[in-house]
Protein backbone atom coordinates (compact mmCIF):
# COMPACT_ATOMS: atom_id res chain seq x y z
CA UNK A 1 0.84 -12.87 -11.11
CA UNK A 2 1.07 -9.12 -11.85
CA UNK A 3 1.16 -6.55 -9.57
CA UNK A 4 1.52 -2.71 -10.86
CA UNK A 5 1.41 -0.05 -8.06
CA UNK A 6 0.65 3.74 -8.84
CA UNK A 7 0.09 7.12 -7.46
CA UNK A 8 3.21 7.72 -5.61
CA UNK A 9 5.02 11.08 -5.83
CA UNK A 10 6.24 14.05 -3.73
CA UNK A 11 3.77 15.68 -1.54
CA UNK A 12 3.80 18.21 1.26
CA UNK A 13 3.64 17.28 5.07
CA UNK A 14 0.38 17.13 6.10
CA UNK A 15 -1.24 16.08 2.50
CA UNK A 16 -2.24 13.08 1.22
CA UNK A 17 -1.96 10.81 -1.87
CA UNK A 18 -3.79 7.49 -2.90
CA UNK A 19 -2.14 4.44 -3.98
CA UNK A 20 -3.44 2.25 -6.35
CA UNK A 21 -2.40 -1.58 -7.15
CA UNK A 22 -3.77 -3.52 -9.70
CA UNK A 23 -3.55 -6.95 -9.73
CA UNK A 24 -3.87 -9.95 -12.70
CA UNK A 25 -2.91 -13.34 -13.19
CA UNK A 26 -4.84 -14.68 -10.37
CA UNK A 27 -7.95 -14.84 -8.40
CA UNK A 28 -8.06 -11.51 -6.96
CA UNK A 29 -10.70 -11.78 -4.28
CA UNK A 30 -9.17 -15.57 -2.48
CA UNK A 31 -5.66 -14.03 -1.47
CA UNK A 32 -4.88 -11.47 0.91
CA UNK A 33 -3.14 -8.38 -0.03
CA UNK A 34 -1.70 -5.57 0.85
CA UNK A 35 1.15 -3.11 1.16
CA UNK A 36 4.54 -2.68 2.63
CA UNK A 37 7.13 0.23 2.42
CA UNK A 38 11.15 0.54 2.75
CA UNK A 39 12.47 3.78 3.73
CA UNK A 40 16.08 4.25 2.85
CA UNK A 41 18.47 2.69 4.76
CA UNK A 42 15.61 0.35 6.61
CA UNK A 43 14.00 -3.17 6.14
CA UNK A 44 10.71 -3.45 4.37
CA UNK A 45 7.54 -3.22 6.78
CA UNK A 46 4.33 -4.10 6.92
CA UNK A 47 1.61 -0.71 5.89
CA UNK A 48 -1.92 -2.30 5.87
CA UNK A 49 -3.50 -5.57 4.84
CA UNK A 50 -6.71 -7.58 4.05
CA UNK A 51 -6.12 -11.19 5.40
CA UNK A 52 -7.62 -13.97 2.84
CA UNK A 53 -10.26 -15.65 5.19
CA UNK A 54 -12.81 -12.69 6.83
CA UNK A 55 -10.97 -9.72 5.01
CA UNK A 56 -9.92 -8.11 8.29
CA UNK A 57 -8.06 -4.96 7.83
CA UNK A 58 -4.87 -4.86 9.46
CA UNK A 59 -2.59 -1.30 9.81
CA UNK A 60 0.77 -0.94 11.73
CA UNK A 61 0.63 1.27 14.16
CA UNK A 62 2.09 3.74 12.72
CA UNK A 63 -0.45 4.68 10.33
CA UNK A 64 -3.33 3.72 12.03
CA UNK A 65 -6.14 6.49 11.34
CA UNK A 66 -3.69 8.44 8.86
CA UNK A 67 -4.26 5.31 6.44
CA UNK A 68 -6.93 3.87 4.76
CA UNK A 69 -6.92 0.10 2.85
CA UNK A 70 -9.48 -0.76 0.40
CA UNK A 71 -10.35 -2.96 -2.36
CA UNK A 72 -12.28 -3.06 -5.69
CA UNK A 73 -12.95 -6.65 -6.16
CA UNK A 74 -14.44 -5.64 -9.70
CA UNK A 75 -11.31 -4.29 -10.57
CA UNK A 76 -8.45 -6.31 -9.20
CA UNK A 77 -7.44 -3.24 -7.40
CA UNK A 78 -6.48 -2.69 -4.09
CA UNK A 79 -5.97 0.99 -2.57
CA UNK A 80 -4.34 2.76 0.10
CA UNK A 81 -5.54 6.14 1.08
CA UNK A 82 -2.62 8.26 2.90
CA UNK A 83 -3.71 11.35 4.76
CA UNK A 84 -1.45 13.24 7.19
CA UNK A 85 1.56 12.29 5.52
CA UNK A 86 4.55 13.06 7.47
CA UNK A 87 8.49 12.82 6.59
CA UNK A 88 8.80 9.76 7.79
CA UNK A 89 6.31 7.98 5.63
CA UNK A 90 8.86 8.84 2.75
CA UNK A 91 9.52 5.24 1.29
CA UNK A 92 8.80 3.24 -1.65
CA UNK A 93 5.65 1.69 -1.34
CA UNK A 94 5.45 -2.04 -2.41
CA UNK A 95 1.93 -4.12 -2.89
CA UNK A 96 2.05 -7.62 -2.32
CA UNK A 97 -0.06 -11.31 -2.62
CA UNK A 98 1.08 -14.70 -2.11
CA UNK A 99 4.46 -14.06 -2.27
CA UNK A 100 4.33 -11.90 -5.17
CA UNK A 101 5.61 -8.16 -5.20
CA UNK A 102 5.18 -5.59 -7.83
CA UNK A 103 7.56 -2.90 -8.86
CA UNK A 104 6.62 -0.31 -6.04
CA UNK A 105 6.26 3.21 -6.39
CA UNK A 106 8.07 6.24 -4.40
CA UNK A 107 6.36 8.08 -1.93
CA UNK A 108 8.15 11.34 -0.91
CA UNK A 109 6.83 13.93 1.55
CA UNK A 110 8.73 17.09 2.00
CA UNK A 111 9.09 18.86 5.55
């Protein structure tokens, strides 16, 4: 299982970014997936999700309408749409499946 996450950087407050995951070495659309973050200094949490059985999206509260999951079973890709970003979404930004995690990729917004 491969997992390669994109699309991170710095942005302003207020201002939005899309992350992108793709995914190989497995059968993309049987497995939930989704996405988790770490800010510095605090434990990894939970972002947004598709569960494997109905494909229910599932958002923490923080970032419920500010964030947007989606998925491109065609392309082994899973998304996350960011708008409103605010300092405290600064964090690196991890996708994950079955266990497996990718590399993760930094997500900076700038007061």
């Amino acid at each position: 299982v491969q997992l390669q996450a994109s699309g991170g950087g710095l942005v302003q407050t207020g201002g939005s970014l899309r992350l992108s995951c793709a995914a190989s070495g497995f059968t993309f659309d049987d497995y939930a997936i989704g996405w988790f973050r770490q800010a510095p200094g605090k434990e990894r949490e939970i972002v947004a999700c598709f569960s494997d059985s109905d494909r229910t999206q599932y958002y923490a509260d923080s970032v419920k309408g500010r964030f947007h999951i989606s998925r491109d079973n065609a392309k082994n890709t899973v998304y996350l749409r960011m708008n409103n970003l605010q300092p405290e979404d600064t964090a690196i930004y991890y996708c994950t499946t079955g266990g497996h995690w990718g590399p993760g990729t930094l997500v900076t917004v700038s007061s």
